[in-house]
Protein backbone atom coordinates (compact mmCIF):
# COMPACT_ATOMS: atom_id res chain seq x y z
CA UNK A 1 0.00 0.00 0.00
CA UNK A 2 3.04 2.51 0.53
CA UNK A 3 4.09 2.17 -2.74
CA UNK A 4 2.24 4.69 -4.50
CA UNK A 5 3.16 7.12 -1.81
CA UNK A 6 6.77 6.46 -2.19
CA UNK A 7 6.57 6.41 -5.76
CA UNK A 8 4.66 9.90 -6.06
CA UNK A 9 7.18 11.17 -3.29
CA UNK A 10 10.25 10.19 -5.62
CA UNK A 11 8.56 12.38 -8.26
CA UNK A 12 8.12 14.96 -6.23
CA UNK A 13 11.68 15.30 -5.16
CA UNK A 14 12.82 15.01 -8.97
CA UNK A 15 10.40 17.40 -9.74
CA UNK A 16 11.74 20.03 -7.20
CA UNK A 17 15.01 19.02 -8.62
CA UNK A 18 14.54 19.56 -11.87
CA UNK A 19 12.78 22.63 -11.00
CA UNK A 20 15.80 23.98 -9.92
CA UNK A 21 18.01 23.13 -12.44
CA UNK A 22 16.04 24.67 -14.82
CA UNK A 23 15.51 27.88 -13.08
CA UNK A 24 19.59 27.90 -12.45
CA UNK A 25 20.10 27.87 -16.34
CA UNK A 26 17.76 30.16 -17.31
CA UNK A 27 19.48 32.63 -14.09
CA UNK A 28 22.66 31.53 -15.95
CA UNK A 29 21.64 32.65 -18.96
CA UNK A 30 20.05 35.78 -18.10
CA UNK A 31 23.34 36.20 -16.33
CA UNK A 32 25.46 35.90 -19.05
CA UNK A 33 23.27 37.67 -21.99
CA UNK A 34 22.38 40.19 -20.15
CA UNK A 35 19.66 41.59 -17.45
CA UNK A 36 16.90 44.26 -17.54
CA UNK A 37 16.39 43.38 -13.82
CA UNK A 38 15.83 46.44 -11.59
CA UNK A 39 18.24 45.35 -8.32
CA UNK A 40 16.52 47.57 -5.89
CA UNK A 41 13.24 45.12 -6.45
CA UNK A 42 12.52 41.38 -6.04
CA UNK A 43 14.66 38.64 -4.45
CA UNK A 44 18.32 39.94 -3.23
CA UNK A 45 19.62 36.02 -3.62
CA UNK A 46 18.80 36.53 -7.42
CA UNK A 47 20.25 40.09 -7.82
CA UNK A 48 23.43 38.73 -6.57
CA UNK A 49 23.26 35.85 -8.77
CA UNK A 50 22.48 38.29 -11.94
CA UNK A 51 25.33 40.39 -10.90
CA UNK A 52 28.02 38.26 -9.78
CA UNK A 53 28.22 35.62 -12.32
CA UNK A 54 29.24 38.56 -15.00
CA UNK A 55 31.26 40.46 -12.74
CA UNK A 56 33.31 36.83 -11.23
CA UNK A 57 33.56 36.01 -14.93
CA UNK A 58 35.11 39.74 -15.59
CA UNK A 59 37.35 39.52 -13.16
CA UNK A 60 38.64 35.74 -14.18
CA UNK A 61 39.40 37.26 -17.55
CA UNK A 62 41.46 40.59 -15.88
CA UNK A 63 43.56 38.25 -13.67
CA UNK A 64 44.34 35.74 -17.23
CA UNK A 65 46.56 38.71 -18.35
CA UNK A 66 49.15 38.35 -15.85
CA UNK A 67 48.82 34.88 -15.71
CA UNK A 68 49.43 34.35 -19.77
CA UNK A 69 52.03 36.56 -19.91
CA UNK A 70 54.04 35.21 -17.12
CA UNK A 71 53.04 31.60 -18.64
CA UNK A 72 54.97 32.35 -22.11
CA UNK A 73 57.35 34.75 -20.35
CA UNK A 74 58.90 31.88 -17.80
CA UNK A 75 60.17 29.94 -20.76
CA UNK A 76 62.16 32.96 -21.55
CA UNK A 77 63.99 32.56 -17.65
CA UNK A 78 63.99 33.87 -14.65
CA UNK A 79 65.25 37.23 -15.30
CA UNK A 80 62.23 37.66 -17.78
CA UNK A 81 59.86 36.52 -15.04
CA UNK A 82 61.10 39.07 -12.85
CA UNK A 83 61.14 41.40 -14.87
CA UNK A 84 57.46 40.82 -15.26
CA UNK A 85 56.91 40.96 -11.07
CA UNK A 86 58.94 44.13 -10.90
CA UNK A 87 56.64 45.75 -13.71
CA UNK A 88 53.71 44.59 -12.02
CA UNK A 89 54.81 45.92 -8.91
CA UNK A 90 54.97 49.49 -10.42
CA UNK A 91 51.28 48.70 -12.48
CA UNK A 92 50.13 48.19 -9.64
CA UNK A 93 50.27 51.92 -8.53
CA UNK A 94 48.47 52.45 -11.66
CA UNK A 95 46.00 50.21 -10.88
CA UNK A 96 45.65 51.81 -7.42
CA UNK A 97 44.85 55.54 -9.13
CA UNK A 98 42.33 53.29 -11.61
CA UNK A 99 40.84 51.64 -8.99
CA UNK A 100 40.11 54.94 -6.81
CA UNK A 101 38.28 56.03 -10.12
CA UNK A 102 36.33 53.50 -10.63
CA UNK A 103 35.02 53.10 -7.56
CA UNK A 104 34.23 56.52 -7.09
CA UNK A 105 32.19 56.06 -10.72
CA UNK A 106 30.61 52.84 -9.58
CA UNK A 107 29.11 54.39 -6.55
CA UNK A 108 28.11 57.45 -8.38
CA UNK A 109 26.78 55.85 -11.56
CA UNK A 110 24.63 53.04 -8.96
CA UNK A 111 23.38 55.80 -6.92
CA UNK A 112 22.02 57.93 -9.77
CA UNK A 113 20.32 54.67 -11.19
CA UNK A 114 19.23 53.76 -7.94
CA UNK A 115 17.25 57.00 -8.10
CA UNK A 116 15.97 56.23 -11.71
CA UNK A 117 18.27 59.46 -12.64
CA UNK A 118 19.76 57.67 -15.89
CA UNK A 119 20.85 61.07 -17.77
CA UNK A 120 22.69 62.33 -14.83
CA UNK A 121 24.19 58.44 -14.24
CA UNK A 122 25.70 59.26 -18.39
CA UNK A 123 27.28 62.56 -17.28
CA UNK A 124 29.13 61.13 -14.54
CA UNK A 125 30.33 58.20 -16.66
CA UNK A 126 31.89 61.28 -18.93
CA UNK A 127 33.48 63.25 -16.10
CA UNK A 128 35.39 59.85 -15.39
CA UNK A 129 36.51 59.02 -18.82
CA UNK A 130 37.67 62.63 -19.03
CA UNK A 131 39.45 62.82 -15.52
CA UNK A 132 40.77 59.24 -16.33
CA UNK A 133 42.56 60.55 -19.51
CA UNK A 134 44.32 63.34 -17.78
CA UNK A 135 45.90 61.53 -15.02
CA UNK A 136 47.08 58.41 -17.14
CA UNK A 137 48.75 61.00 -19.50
CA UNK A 138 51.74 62.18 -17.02
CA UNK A 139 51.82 58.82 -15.76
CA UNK A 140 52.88 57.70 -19.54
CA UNK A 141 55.38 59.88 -20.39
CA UNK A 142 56.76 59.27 -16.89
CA UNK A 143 57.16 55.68 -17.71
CA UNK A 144 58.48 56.33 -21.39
CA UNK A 145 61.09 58.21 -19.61
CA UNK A 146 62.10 56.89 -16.65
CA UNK A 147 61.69 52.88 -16.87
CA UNK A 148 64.87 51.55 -16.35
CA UNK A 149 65.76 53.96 -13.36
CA UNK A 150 62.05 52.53 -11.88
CA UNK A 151 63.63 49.10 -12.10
CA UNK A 152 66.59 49.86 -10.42
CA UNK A 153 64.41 51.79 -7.50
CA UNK A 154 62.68 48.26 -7.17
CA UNK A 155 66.31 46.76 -6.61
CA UNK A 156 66.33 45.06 -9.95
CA UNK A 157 69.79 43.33 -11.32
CA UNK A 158 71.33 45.13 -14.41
CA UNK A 159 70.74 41.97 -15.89
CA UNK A 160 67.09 42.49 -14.92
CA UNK A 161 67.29 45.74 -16.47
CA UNK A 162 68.45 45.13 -19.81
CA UNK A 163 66.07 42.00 -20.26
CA UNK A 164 62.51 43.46 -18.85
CA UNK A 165 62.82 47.24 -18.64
CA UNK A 166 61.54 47.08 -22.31
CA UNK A 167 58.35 45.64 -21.17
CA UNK A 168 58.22 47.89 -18.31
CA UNK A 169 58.41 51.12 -20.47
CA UNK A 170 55.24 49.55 -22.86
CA UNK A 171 53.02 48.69 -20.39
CA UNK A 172 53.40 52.52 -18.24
CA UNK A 173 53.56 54.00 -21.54
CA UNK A 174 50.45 52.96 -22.74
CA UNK A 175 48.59 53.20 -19.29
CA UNK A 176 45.81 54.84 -20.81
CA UNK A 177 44.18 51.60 -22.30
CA UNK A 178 44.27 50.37 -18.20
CA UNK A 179 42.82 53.28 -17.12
CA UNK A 180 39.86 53.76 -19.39
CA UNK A 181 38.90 49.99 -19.31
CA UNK A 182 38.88 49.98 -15.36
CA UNK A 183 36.49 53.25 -15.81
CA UNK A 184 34.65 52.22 -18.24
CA UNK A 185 33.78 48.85 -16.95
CA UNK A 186 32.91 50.44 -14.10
CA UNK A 187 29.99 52.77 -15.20
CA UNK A 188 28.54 49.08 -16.71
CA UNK A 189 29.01 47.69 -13.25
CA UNK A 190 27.61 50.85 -11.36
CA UNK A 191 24.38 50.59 -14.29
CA UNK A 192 23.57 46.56 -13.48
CA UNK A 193 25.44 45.97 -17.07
CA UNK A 194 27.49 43.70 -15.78
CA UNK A 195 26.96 41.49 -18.95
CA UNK A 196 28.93 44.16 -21.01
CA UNK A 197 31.53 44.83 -18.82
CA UNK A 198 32.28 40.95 -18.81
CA UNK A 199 32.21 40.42 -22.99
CA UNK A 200 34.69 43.95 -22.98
CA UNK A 201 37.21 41.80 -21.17
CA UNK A 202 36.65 38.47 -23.05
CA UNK A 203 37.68 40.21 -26.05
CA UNK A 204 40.94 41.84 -24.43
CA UNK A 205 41.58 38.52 -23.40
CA UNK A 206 41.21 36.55 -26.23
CA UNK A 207 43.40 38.94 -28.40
CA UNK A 208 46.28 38.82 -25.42
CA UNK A 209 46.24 35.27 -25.64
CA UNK A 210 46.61 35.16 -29.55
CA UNK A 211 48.98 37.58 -29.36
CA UNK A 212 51.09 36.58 -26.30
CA UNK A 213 53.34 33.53 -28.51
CA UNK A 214 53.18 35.20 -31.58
CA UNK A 215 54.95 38.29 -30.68
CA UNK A 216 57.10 36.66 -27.85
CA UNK A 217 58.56 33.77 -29.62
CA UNK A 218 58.13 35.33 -33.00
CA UNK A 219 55.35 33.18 -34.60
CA UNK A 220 54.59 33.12 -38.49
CA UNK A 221 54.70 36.57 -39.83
CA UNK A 222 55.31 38.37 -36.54
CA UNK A 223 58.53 39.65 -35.11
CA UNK A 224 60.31 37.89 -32.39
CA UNK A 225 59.86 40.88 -29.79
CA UNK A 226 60.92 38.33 -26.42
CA UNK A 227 59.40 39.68 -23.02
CA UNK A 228 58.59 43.30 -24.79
CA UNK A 229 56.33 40.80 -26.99
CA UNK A 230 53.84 39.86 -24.14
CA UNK A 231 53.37 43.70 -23.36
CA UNK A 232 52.39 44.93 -26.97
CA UNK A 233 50.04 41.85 -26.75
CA UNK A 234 48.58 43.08 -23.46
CA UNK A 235 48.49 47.03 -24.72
CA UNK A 236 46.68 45.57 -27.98
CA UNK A 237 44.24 43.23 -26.17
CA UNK A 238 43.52 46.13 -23.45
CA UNK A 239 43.33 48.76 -26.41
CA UNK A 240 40.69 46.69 -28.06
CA UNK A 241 38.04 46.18 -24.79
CA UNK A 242 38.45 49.78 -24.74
CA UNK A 243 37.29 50.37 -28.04
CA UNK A 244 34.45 48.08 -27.80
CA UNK A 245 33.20 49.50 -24.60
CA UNK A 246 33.28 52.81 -25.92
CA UNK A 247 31.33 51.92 -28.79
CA UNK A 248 28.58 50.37 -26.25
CA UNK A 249 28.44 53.57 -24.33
CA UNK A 250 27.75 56.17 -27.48
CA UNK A 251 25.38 53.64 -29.34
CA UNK A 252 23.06 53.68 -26.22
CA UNK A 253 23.11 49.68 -25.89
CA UNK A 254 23.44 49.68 -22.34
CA UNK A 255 21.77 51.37 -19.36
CA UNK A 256 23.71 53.92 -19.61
CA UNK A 257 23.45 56.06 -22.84
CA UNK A 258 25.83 59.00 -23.36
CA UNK A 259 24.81 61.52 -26.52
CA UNK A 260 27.13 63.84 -28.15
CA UNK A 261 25.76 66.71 -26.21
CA UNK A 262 27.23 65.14 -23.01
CA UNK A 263 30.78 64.70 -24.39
CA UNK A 264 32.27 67.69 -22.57
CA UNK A 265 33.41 68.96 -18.74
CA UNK A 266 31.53 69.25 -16.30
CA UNK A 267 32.92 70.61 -13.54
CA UNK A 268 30.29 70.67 -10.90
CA UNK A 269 30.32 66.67 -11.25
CA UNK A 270 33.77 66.44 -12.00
CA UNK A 271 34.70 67.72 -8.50
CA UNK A 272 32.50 65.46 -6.64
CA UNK A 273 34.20 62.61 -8.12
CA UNK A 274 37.28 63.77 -7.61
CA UNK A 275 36.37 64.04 -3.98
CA UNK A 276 34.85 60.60 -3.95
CA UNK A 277 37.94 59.52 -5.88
CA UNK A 278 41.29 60.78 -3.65
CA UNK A 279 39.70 58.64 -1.27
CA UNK A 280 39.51 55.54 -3.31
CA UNK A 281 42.99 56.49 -4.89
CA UNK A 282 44.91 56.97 -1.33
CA UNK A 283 42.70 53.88 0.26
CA UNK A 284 44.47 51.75 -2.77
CA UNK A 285 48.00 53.59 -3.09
CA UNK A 286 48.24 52.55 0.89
CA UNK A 287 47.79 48.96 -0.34
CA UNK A 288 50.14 48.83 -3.31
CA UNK A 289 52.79 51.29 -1.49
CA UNK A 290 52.80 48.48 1.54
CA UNK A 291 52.89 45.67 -1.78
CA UNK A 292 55.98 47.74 -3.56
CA UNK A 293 57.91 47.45 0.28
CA UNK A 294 57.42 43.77 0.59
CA UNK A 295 58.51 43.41 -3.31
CA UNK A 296 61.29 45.64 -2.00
CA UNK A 297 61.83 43.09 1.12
CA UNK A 298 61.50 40.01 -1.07
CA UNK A 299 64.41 41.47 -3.62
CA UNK A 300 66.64 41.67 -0.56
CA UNK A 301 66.71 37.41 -1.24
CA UNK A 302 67.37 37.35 -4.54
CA UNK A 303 65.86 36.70 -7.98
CA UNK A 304 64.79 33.34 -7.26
CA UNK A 305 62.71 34.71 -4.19
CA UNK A 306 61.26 37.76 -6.08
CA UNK A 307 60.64 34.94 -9.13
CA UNK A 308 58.70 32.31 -6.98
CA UNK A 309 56.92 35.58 -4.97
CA UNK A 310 54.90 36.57 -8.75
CA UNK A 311 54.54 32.97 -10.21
CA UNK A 312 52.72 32.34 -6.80
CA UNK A 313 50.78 35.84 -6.85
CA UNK A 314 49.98 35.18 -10.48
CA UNK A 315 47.82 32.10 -9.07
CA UNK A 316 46.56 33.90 -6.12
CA UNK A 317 45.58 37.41 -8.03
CA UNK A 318 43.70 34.20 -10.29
CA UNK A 319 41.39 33.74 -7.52
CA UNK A 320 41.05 36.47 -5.56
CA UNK A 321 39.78 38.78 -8.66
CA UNK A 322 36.63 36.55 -9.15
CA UNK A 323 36.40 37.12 -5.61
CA UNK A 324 36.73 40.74 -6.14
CA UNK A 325 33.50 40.39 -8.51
CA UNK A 326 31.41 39.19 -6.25
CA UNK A 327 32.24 42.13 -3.90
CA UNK A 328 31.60 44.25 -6.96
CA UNK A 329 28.18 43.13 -7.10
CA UNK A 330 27.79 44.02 -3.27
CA UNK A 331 29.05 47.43 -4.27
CA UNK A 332 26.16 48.04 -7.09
CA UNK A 333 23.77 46.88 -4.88
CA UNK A 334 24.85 49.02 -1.98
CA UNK A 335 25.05 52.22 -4.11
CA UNK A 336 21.66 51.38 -6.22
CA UNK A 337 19.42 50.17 -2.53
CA UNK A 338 20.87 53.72 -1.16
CA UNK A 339 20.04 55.60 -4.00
CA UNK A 340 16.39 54.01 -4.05
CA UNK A 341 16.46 54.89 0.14
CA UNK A 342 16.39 50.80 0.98
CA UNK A 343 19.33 50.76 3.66
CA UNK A 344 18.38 47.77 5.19
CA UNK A 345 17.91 46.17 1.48
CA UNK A 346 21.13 47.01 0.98
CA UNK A 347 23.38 45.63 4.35
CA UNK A 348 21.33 42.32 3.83
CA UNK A 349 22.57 42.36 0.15
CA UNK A 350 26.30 42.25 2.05
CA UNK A 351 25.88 40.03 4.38
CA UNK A 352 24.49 37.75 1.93
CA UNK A 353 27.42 38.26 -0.50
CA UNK A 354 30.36 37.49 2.12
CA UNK A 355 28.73 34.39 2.55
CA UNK A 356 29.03 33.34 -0.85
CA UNK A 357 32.29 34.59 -1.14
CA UNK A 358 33.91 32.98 1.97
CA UNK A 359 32.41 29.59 0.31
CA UNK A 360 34.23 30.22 -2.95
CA UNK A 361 37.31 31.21 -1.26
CA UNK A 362 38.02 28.60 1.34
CA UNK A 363 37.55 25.95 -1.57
CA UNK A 364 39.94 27.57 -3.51
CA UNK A 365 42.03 27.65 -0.37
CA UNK A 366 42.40 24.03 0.00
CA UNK A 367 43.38 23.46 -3.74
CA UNK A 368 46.18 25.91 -3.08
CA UNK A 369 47.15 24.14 0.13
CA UNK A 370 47.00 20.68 -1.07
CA UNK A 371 48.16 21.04 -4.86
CA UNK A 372 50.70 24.10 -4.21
CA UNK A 373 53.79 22.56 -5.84
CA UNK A 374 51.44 21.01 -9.22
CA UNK A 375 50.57 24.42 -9.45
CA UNK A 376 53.66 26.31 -9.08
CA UNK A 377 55.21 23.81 -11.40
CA UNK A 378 52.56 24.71 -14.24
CA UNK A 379 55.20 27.72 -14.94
CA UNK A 380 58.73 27.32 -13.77
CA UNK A 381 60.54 23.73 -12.40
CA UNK A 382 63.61 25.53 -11.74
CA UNK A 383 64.75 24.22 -8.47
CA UNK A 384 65.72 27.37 -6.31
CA UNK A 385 62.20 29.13 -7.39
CA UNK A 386 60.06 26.66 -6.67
CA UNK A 387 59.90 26.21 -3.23
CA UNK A 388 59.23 30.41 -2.73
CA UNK A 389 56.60 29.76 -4.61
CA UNK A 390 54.75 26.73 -3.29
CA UNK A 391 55.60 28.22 0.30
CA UNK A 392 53.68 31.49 -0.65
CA UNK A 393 50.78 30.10 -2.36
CA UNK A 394 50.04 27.88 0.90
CA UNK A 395 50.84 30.64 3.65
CA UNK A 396 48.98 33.03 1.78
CA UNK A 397 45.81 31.27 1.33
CA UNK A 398 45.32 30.19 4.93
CA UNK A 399 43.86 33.80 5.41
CA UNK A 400 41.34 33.30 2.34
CA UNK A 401 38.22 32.77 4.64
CA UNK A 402 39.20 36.09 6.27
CA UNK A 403 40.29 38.04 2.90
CA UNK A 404 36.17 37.03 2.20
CA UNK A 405 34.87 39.02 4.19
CA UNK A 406 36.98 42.06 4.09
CA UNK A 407 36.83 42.14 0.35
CA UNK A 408 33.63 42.84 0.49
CA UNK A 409 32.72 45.05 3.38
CA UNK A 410 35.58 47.14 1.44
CA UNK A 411 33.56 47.37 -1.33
CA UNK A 412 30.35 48.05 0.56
CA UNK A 413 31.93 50.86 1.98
CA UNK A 414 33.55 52.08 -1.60
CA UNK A 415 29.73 51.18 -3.00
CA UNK A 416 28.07 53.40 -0.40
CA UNK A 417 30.52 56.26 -1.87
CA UNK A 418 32.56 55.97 1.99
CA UNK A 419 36.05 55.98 0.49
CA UNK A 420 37.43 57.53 3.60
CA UNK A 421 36.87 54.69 6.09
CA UNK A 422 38.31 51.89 4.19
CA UNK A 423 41.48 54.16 3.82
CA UNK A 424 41.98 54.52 6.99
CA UNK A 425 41.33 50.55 7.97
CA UNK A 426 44.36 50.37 5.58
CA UNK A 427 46.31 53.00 6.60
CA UNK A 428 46.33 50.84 10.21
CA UNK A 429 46.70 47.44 8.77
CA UNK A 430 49.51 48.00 6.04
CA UNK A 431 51.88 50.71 6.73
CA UNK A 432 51.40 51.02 10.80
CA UNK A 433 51.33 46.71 10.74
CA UNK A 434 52.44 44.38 7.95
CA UNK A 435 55.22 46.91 6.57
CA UNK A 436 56.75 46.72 10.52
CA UNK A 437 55.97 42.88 10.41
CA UNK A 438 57.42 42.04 7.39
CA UNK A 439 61.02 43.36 8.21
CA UNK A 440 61.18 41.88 12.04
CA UNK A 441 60.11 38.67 10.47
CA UNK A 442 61.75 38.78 7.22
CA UNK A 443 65.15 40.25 8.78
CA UNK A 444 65.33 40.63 12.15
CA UNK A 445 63.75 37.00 13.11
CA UNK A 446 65.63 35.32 10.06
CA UNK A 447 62.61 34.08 8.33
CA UNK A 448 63.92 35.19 4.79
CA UNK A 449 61.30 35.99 2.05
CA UNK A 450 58.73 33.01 4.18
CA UNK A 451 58.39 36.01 6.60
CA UNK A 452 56.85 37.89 4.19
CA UNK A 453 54.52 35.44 3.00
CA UNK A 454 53.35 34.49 6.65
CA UNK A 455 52.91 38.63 7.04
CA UNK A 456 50.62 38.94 4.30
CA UNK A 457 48.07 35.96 5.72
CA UNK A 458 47.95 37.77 9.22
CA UNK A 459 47.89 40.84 7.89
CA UNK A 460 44.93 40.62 5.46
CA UNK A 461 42.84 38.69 8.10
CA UNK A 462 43.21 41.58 10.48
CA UNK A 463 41.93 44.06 7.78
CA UNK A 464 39.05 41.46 7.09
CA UNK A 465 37.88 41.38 11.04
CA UNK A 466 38.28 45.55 11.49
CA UNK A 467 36.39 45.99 8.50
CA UNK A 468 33.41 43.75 9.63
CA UNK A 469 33.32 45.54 12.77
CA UNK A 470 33.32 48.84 11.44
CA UNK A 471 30.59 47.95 9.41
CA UNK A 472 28.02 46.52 11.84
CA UNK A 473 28.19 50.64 12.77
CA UNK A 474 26.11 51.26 10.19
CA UNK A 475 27.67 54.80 9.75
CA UNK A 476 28.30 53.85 5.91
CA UNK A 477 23.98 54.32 5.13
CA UNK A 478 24.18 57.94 6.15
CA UNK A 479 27.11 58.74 2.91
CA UNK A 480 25.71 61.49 0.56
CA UNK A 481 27.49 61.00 -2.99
């Protein structure tokens, strides 16, 4: 007599489950293709969903250009490879100004769409684009210039020098193409297009990787151009996203639509960006200033230390950048639920999000532990830079189920347009902290280049737990942008 029951109740469960599955394609797909969704309505769990899936896959494809380039690069040796950390190291300070811009836009551009303001949202995308130009400007000519004496600041080898400084002086030189497809990604991201900001970076990515061999190893028709190769590649790929996202913005094909009309300064809007922005600039410059000393500390052990340190960052930044898209998505939905005047809509779109992303990131931490030396072997088996590397990867990602959580109450403060606070949490944790931590271990204790590693776990995990506890304040909801 049970039988039927059972039966009907195995139905039912494959029902549900197919239920499911269906409804997680077609949230894939939507995902992917694009949404019209309005993120200040309607389930959060699906928002973040809509949002993060783009933005995880945008950030998978910005992390493949270091890791292709120092792929092709390592068979060139391990001057090349340095070479490629040491330039890095300095793109990173672009990347800092970049990132200070974008965030500002992203919490300006969210907010103005939050409050179904779409033509004021456009003029603040052009204020960026504008102010983006004339800072990466200076910052090229400065690397055109000045290159090799960078290198040498960084404690690079003359045989470092005279290999890499090449590929140093492309990739400052043509900063511009970094700048402009940070900013302009991040209008799509502020807007809820995270669809277009993804495809923008598939195609950069897809050219670099083309590219990379060709013009490294001199492939077919093109020039053997060695480690100088893998930065034309990059410019090129970079050059073309920007292209194609500009092309998106003035054909109106996105949320945000910018006419001719709006294609000039502004300076009323310009100036509250800026504002917004030397926040986000100085919160980021604190990070990658505290990144250039350890590089600095690292170099003290040779090029087999500073080697194994970027093959092992390489995989980490691989990780950690789809984890910085899912804290982008907490950052639209903060600056879109404040702009709509849902505060409450908005911290529960946060919490939710550092769950998800302290899931993600402790199983990528236990790859990383387990399968350190597979992975650092992927790019180099040269005996002295291996073990750096595998022992960097694993200290490292013991902190990831910290680094979560303070990824993205970082960027629930930057999404809120509260630059200032997440500076500060910085200013504590790197250059008052893991700077001073790094050298006693490093040096002073005799833990070589492993000191640094170990620094960089506890350091990042103490940013992670002052951030969360800043944020339970609250103080972040009351931020006028």
């Amino acid at each position: 007599m049970s039988k039927p029951v059972e039966i009907h109740s195995v139905a039912s469960t494959e029902g549900r489950t197919n239920g499911r599955l269906a409804n997680f394609r077609k949230g894939l797909r939507e995902a992917v293709l694009g949404s019209a969704q309005d993120f200040t309505e309607g389930s959060i769990g699906r928002a973040i969903t809509l949002l993060a899936i783009p933005m995880v896959l945008e950030m998978s494809m910005e992390s493949l250009f270091a890791i292709v380039d120092v792929f092709f690069v390592a068979r060139l040796g391990a001057d090349s490879i340095a070479a490629v950390g040491i330039t890095e190291s300095l793109i990173t300070l672009i990347f800092g100004v970049a990132l200070g811009l974008s965030m500002a836009t992203t919490a300006m551009v969210a907010r103005r769409i939050g409050e179904k303001k779409p033509e004021e949202a456009s003029v603040a995308a052009v204020q960026a684009i504008i102010l983006g130009i004339l800072v990466s400007v200076p910052i090229g000519i400065l690397g055109i210039l000045f290159a090799p004496a960078l290198f040498r600041l960084m404690g690079a080898t003359e045989s470092i020098i005279a290999t890499g400084s090449g590929y140093g002086t492309i990739l400052i030189g043509t900063n511009v193409v970094i700048m402009l497809l940070f900013l302009l990604n991040a209008v799509f991201r502020g807007a809820g297009d995270a669809a277009i900001a993804m495809r923008v970076l598939w195609l950069s990515n897809i050219l670099n990787i083309i590219l990379d061999p060709c013009l490294i190893f001199g492939l077919g028709p093109f020039p053997e151009l060695g480690v100088k190769g893998a930065a034309v590649a990059t410019s090129i790929g970079r050059g073309a996203g920007v292209v194609y996202a500009l092309w998106v913005l003035l054909s109106g094909r996105g949320r945000v639509k910018v006419s001719v009309r709006q294609l000039r300064i502004d300076p009323k809007v310009m100036l509250r960006l800026l504002r917004v922005s030397l926040g986000g600039m100085f919160q980021f410059l604190v990070a990658t200033a505290s990144w250039l000393a350890l590089v600095r500390i690292v170099a003290i052990f040779g090029g087999a230390a500073i080697a194994g340190y970027t093959i092992a960052l390489r995989i980490i930044i691989f990780a950690l950048l789809p984890s910085w898209g899912m804290s982008n998505a907490a950052a639209t939905l903060v600056g879109q639920n404040l702009g709509a005047g849902k505060p409450d809509r908005a911290e529960r779109s946060v919490w939710l999000t550092g769950l998800s992303n302290m899931v993600f990131l402790g199983s990528v931490a236990v790859v990383f532990i387990i399968f350190a030396e597979p992975l650092i072997g992927l790019f180099t088996t040269d005996t002295e830079v291996v073990p750096y590397g595998v022992s960097c990867l694993r200290f490292i990602s013991y902190g990831y189920t910290f680094y979560a959580y303070g990824m993205v109450m970082v960027q629930a403060f930057n999404g809120a347009g509260d630059t200032t606070t997440p500076t500060i949490i910085n200013l504590c944790c790197y250059w008052l902290f893991q700077i001073p931590l790094a050298y006693l271990l490093a040096i002073q204790a005799g833990m070589g280049a492993r000191g640094v590693f170990v620094t960089i776990a506890i350091s990042e995990s103490l940013l992670a737990v002052v951030s969360v506890m800043v944020f339970r304040r609250g103080r972040w909801k009351e931020q006028k942008i």
